[in-house]
PDB file of N, CA and C in Angstrom:
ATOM      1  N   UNK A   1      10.891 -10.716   3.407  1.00  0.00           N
ATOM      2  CA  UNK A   1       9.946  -9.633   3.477  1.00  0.00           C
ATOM      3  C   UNK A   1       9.364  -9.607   4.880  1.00  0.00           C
ATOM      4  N   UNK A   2       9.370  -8.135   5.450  1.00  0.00           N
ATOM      5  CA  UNK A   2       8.533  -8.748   7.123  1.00  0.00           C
ATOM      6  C   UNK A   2       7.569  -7.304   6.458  1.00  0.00           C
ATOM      7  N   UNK A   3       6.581  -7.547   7.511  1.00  0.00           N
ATOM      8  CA  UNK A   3       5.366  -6.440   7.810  1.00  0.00           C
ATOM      9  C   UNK A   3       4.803  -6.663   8.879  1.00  0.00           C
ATOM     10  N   UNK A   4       5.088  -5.317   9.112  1.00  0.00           N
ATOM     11  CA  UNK A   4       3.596  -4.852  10.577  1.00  0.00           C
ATOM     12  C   UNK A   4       2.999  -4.201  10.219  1.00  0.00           C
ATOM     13  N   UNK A   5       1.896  -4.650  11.179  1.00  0.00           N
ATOM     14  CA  UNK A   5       0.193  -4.075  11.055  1.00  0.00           C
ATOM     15  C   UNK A   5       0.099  -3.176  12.490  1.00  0.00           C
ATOM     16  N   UNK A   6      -0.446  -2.125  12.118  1.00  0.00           N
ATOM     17  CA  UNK A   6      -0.831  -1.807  13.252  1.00  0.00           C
ATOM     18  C   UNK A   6      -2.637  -1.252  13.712  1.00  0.00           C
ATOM     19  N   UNK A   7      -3.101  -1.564  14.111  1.00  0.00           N
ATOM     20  CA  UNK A   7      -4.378  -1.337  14.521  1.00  0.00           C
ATOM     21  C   UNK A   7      -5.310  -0.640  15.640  1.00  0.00           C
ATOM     22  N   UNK A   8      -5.609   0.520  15.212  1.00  0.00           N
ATOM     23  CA  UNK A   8      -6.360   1.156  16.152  1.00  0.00           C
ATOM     24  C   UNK A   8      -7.889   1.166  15.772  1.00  0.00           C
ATOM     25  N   UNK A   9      -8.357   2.216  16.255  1.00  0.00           N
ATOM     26  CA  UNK A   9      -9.905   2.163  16.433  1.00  0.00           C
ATOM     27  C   UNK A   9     -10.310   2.353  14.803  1.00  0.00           C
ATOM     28  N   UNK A  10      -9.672   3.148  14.296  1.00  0.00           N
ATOM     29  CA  UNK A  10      -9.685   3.465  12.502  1.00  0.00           C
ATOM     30  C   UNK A  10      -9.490   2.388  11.186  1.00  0.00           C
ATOM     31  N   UNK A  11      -8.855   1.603  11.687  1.00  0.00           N
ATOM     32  CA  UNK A  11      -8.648   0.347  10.866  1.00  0.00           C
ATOM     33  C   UNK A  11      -7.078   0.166  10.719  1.00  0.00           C
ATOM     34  N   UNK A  12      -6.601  -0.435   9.840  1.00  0.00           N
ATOM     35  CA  UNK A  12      -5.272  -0.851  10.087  1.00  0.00           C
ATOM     36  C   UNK A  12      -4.406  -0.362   9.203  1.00  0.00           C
ATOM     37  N   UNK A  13      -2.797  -0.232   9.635  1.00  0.00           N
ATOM     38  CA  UNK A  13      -2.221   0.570   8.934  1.00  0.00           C
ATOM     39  C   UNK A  13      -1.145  -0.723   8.458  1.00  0.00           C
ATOM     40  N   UNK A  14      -0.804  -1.045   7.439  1.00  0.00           N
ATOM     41  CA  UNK A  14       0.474  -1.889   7.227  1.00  0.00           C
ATOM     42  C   UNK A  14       1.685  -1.274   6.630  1.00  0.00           C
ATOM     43  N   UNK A  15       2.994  -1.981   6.842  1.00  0.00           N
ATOM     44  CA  UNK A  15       3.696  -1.181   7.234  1.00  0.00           C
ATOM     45  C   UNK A  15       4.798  -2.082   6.645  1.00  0.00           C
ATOM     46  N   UNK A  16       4.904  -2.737   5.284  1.00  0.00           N
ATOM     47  CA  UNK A  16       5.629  -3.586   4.608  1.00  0.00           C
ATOM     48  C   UNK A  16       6.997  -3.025   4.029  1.00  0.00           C
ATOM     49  N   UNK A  17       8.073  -4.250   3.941  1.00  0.00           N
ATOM     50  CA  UNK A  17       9.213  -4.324   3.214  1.00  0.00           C
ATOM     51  C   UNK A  17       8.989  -4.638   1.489  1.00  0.00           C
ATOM     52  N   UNK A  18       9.684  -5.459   0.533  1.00  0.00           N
ATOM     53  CA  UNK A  18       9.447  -4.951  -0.919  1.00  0.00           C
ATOM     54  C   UNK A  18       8.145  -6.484  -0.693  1.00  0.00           C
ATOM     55  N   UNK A  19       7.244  -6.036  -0.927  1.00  0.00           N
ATOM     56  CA  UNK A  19       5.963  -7.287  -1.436  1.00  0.00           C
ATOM     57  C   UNK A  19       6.266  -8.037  -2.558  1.00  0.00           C
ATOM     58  N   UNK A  20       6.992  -8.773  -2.093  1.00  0.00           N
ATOM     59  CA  UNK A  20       7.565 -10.269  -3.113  1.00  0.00           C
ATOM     60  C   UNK A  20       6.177 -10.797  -3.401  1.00  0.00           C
ATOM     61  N   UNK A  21       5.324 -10.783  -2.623  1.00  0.00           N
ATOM     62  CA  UNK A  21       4.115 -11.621  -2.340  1.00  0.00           C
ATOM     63  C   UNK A  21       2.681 -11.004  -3.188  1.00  0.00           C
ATOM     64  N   UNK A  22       3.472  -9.466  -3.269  1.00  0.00           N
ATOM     65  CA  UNK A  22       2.079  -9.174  -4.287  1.00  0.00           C
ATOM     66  C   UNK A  22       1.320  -7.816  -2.812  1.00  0.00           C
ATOM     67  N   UNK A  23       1.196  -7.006  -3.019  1.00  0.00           N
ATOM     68  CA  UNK A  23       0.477  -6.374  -1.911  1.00  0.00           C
ATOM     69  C   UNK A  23      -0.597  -6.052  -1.402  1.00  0.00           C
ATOM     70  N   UNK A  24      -1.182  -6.053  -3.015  1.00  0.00           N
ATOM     71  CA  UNK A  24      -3.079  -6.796  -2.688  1.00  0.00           C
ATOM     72  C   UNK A  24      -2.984  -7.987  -1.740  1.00  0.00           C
ATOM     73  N   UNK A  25      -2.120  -9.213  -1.905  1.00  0.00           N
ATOM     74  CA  UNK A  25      -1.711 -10.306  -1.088  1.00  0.00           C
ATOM     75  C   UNK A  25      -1.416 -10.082   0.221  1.00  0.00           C
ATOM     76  N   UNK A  26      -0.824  -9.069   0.506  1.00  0.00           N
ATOM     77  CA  UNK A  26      -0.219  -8.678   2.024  1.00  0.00           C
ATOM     78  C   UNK A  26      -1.235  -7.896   2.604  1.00  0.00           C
ATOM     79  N   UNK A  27      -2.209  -7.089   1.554  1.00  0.00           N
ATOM     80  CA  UNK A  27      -3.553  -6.094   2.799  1.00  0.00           C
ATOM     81  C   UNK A  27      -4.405  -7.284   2.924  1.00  0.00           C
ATOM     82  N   UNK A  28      -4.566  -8.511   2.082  1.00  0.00           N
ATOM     83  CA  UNK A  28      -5.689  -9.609   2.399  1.00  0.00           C
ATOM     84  C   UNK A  28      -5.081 -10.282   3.457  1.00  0.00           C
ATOM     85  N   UNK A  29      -4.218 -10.401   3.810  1.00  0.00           N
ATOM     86  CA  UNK A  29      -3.721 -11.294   4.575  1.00  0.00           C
ATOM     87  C   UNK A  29      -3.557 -10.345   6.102  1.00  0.00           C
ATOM     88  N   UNK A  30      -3.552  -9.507   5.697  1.00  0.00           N
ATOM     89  CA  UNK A  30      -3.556  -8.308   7.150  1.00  0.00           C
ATOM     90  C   UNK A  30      -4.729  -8.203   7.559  1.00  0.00           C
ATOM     91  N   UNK A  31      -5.679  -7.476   6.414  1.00  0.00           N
ATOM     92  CA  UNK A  31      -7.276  -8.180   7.185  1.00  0.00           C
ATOM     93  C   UNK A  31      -7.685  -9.132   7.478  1.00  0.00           C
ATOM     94  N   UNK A  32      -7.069 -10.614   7.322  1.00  0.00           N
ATOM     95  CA  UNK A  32      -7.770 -11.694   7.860  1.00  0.00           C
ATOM     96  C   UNK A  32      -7.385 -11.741   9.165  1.00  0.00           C
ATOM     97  N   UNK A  33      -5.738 -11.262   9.517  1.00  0.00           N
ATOM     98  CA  UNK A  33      -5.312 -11.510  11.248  1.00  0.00           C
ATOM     99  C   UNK A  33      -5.984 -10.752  11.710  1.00  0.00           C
ATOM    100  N   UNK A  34      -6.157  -9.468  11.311  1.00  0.00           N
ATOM    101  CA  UNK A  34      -7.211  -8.301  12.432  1.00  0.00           C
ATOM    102  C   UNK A  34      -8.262  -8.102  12.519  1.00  0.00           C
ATOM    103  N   UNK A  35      -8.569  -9.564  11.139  1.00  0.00           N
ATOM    104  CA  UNK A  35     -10.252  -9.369  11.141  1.00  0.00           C
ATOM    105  C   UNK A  35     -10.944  -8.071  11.025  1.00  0.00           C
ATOM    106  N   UNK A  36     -10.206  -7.041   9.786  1.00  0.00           N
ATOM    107  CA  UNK A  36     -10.956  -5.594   9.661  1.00  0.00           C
ATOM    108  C   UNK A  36     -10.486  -5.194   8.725  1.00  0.00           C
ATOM    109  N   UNK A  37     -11.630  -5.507   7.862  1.00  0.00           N
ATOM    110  CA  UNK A  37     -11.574  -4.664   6.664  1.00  0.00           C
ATOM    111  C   UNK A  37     -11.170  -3.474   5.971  1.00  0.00           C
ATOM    112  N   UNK A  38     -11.037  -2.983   6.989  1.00  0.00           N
ATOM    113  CA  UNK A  38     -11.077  -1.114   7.218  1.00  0.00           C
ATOM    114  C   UNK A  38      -9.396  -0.532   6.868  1.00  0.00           C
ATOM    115  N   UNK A  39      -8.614  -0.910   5.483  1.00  0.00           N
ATOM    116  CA  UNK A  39      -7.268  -0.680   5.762  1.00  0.00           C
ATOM    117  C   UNK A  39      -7.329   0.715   5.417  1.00  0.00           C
ATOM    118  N   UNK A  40      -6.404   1.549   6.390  1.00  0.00           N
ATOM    119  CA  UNK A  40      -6.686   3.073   6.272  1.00  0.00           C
ATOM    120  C   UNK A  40      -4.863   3.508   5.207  1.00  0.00           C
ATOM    121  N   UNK A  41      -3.991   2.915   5.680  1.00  0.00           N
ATOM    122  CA  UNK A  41      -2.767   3.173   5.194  1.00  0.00           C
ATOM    123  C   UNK A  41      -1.753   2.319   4.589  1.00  0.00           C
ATOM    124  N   UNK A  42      -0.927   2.302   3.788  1.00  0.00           N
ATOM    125  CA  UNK A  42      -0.126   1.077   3.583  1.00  0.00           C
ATOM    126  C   UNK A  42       1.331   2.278   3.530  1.00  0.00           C
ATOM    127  N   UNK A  43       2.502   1.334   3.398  1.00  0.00           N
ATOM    128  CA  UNK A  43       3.657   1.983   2.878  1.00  0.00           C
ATOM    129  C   UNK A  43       4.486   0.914   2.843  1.00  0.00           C
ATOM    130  N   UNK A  44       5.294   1.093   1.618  1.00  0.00           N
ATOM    131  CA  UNK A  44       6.454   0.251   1.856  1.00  0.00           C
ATOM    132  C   UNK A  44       6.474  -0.037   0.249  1.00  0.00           C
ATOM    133  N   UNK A  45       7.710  -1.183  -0.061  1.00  0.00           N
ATOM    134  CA  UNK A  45       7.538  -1.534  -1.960  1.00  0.00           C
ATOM    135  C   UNK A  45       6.887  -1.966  -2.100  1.00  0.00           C
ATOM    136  N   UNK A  46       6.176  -1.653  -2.895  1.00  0.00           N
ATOM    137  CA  UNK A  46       5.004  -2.647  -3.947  1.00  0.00           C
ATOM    138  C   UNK A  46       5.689  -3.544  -4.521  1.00  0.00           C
ATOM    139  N   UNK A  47       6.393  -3.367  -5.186  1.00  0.00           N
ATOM    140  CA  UNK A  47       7.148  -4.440  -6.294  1.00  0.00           C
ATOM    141  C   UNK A  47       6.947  -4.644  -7.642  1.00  0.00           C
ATOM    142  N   UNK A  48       6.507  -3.445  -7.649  1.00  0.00           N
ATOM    143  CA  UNK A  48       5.767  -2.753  -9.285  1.00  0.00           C
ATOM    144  C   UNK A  48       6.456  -1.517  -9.974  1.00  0.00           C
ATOM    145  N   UNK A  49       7.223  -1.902 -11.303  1.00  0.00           N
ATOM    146  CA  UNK A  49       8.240  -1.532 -12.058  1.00  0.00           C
ATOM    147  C   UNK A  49       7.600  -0.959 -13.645  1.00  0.00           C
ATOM    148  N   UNK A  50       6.964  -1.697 -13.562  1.00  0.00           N
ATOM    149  CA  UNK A  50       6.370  -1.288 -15.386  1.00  0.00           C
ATOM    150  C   UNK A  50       4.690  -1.140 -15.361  1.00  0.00           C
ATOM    151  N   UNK A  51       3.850   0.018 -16.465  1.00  0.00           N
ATOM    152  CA  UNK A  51       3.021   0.146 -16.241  1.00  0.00           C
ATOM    153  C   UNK A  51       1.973  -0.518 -16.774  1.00  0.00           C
ATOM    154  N   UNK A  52       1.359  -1.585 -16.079  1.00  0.00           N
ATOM    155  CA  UNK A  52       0.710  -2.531 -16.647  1.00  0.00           C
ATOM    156  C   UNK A  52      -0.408  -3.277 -16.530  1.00  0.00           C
ATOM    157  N   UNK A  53      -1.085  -4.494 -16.656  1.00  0.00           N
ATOM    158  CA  UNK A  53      -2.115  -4.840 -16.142  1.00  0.00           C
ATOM    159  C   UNK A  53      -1.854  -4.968 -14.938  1.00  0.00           C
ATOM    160  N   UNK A  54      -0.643  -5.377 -13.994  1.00  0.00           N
ATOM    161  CA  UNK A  54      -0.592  -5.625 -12.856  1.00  0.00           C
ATOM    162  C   UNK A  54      -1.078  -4.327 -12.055  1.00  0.00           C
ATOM    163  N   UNK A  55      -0.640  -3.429 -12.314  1.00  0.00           N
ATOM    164  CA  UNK A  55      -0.911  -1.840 -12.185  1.00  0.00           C
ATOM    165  C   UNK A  55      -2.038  -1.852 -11.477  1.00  0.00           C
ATOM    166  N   UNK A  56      -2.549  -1.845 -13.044  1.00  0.00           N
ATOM    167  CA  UNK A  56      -4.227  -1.490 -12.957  1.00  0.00           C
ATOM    168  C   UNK A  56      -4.887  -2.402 -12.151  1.00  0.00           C
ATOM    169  N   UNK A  57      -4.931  -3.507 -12.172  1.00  0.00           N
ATOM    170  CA  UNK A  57      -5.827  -4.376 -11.195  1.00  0.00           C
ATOM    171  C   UNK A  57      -4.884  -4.042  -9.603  1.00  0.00           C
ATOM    172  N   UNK A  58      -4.057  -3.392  -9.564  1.00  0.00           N
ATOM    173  CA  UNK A  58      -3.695  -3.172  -8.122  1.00  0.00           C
ATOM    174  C   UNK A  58      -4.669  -1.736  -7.735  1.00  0.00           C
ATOM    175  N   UNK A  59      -4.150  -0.706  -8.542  1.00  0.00           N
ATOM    176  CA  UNK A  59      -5.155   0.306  -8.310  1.00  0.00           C
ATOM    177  C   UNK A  59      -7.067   0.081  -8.164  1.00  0.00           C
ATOM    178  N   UNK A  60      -7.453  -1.024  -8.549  1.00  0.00           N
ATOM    179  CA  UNK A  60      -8.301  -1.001  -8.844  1.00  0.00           C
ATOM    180  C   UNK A  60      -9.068  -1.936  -7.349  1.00  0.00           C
ATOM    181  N   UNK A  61      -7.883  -2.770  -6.982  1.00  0.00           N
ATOM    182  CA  UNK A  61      -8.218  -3.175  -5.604  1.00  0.00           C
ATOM    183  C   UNK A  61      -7.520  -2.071  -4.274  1.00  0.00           C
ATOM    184  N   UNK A  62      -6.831  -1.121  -4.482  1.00  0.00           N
ATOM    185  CA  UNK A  62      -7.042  -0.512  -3.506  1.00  0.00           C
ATOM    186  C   UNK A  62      -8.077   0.465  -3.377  1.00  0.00           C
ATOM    187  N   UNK A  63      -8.403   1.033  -4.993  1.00  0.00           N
ATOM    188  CA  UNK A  63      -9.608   1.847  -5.071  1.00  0.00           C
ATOM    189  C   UNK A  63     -11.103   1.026  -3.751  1.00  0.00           C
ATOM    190  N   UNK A  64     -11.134  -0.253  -4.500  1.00  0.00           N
ATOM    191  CA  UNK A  64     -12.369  -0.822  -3.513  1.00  0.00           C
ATOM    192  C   UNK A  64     -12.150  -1.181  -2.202  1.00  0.00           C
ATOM    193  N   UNK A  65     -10.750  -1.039  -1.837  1.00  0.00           N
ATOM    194  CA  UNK A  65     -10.682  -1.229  -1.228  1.00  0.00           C
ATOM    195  C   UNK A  65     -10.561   0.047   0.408  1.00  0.00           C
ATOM    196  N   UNK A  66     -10.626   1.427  -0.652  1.00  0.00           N
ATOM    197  CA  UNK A  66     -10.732   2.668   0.203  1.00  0.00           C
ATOM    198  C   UNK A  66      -9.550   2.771   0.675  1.00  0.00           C
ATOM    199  N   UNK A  67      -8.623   2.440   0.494  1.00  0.00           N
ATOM    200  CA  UNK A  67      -6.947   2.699   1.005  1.00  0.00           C
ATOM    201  C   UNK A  67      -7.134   4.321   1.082  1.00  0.00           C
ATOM    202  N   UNK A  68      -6.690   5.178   2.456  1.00  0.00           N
ATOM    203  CA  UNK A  68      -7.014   6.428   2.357  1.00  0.00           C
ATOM    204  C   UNK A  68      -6.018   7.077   2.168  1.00  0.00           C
ATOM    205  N   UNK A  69      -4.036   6.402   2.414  1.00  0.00           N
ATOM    206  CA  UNK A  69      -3.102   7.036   2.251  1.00  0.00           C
ATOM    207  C   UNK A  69      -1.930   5.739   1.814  1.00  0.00           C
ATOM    208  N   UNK A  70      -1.591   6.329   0.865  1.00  0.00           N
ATOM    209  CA  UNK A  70      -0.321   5.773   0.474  1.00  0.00           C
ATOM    210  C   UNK A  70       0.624   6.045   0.309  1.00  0.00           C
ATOM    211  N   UNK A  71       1.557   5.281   0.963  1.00  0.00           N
ATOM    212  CA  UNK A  71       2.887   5.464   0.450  1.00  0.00           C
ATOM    213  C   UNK A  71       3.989   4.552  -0.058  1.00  0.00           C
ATOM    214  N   UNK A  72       3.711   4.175  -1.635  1.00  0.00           N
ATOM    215  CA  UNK A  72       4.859   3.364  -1.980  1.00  0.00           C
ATOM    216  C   UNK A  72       6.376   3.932  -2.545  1.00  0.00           C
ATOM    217  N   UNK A  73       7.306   2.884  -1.955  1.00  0.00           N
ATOM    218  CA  UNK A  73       8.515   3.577  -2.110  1.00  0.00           C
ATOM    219  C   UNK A  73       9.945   2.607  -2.975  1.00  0.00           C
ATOM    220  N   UNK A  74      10.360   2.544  -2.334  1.00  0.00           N
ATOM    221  CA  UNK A  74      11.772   1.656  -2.880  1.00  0.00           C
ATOM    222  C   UNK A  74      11.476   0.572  -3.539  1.00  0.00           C
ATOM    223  N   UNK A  75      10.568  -0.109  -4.333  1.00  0.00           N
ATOM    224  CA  UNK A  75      10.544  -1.249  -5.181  1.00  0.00           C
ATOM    225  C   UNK A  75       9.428  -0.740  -6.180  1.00  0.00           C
ATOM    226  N   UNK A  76       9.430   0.117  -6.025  1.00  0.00           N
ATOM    227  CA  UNK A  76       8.271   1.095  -7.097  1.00  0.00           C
ATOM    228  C   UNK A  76       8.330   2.128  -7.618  1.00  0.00           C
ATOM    229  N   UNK A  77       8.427   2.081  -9.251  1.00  0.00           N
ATOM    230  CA  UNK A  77       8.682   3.041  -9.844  1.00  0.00           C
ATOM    231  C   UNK A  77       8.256   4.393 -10.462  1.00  0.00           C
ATOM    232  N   UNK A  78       8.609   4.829 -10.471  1.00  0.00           N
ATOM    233  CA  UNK A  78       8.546   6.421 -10.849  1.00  0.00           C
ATOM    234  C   UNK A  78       6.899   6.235 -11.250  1.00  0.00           C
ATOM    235  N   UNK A  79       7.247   5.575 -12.691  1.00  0.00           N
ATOM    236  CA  UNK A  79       6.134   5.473 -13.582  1.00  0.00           C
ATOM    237  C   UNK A  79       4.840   5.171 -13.085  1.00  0.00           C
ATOM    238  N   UNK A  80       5.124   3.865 -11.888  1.00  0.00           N
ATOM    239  CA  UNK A  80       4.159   3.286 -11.902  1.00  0.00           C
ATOM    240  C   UNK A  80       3.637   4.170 -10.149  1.00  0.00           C
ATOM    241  N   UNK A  81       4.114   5.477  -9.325  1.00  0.00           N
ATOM    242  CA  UNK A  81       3.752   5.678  -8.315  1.00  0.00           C
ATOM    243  C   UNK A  81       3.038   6.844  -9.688  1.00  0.00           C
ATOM    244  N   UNK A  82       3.141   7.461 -10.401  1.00  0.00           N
ATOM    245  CA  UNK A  82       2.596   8.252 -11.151  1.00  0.00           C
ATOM    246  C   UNK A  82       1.256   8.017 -11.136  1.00  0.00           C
ATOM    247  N   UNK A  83       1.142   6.477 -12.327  1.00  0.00           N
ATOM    248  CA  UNK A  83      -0.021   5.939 -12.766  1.00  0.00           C
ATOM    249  C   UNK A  83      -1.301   5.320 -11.426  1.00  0.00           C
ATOM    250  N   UNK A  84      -0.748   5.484 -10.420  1.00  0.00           N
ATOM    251  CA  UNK A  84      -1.238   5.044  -9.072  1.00  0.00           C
ATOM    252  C   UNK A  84      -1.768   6.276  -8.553  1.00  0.00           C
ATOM    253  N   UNK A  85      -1.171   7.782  -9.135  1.00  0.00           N
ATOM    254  CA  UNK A  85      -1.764   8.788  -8.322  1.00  0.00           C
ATOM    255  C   UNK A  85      -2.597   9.043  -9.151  1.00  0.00           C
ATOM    256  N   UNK A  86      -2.947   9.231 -10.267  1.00  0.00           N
ATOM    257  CA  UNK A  86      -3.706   9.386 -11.427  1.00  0.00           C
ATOM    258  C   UNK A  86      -5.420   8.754 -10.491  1.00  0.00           C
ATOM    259  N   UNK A  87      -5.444   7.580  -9.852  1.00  0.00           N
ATOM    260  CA  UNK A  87      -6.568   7.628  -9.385  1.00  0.00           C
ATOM    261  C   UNK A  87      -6.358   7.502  -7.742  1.00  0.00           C
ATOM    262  N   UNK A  88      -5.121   7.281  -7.183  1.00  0.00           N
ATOM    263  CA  UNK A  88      -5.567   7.280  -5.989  1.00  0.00           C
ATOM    264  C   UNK A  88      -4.370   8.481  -5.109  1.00  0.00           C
ATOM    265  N   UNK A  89      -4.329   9.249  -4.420  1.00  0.00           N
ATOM    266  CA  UNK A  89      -2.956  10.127  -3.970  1.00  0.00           C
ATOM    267  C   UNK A  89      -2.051   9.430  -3.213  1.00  0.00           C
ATOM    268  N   UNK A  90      -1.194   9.538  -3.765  1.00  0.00           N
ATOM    269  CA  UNK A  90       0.121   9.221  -3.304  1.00  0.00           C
ATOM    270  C   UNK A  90       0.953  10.233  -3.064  1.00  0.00           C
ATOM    271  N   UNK A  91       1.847   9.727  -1.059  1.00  0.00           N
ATOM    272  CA  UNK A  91       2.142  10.463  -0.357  1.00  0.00           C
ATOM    273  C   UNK A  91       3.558  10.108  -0.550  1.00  0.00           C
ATOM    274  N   UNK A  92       4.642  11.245  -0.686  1.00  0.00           N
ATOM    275  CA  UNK A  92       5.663  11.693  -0.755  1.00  0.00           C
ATOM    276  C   UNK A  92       6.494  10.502   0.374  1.00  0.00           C
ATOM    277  N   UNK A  93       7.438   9.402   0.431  1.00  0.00           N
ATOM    278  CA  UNK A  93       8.469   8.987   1.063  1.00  0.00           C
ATOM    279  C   UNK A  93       9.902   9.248   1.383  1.00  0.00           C
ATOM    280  N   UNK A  94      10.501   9.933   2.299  1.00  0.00           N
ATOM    281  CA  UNK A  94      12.113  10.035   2.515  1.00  0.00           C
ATOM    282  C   UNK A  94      12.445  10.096   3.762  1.00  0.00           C
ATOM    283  N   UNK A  95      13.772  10.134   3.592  1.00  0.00           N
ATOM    284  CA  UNK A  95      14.122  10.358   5.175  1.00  0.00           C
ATOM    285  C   UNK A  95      13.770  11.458   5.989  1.00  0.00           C
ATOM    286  N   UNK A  96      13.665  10.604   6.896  1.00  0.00           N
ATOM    287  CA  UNK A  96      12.737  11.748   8.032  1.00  0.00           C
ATOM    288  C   UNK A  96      11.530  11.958   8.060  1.00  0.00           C
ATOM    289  N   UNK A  97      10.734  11.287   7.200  1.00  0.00           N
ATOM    290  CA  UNK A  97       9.173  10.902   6.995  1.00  0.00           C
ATOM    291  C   UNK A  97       8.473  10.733   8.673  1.00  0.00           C
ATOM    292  N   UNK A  98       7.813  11.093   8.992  1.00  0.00           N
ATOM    293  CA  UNK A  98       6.861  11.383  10.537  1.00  0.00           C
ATOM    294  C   UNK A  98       5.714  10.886   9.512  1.00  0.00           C
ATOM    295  N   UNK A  99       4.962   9.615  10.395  1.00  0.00           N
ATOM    296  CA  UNK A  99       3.615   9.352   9.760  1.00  0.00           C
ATOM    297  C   UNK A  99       3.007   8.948  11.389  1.00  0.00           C
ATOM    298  N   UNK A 100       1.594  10.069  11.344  1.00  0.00           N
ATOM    299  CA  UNK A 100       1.083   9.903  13.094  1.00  0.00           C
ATOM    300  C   UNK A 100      -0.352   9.244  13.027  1.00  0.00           C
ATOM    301  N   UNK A 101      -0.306   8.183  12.741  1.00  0.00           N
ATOM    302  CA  UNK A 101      -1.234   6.944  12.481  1.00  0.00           C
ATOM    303  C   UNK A 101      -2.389   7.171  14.581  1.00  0.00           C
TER     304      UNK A 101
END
């Protein structure tokens, strides 16, 4: 799994492969190197297939956590990018995707 962070004046954008690690796991671990709380974007797999408690306590830490754009893609399913927009919006992934962070 690799990820980059990238960080401007807005807070940080991460920029992950499939989160073996859990991705609540990968934005905590991104705010501790940049020391900033402030994550504005994520994209990449979650690693979330079925709709479940894992789900919900993920939605529920990006909710507090103010995530302002998402985009999960290839290790995340239908169901569960559904149940993720239900409280937070989720942004469309494919080829040729332009994201101007």
């Amino acid at each position: 799994m690799a990820t980059m962070i990238i960080q401007n004046e807005n807070g940080i954008y991460i920029i992950t492969g499939c989160s073996h690690s859990g991705i609540c796991n990968i934005i905590e671990y991104a705010k501790e190197v940049c020391k900033d709380n402030r994550v504005v974007g994520v994209i990449g797999g979650f690693h979330l297939f079925k709709v479940n408690e894992q789900v919900d306590k993920t939605v529920d830490y990006l909710k507090q956590n103010k995530v302002k754009e998402l985009y999960p893609c290839h290790c995340t399913s239908f169901n569960v990018k559904a149940e993720i927009h239900k409280a937070l919006p989720v942004k469309e992934v494919g080829v040729g995707l332009e994201i101007n962070w």
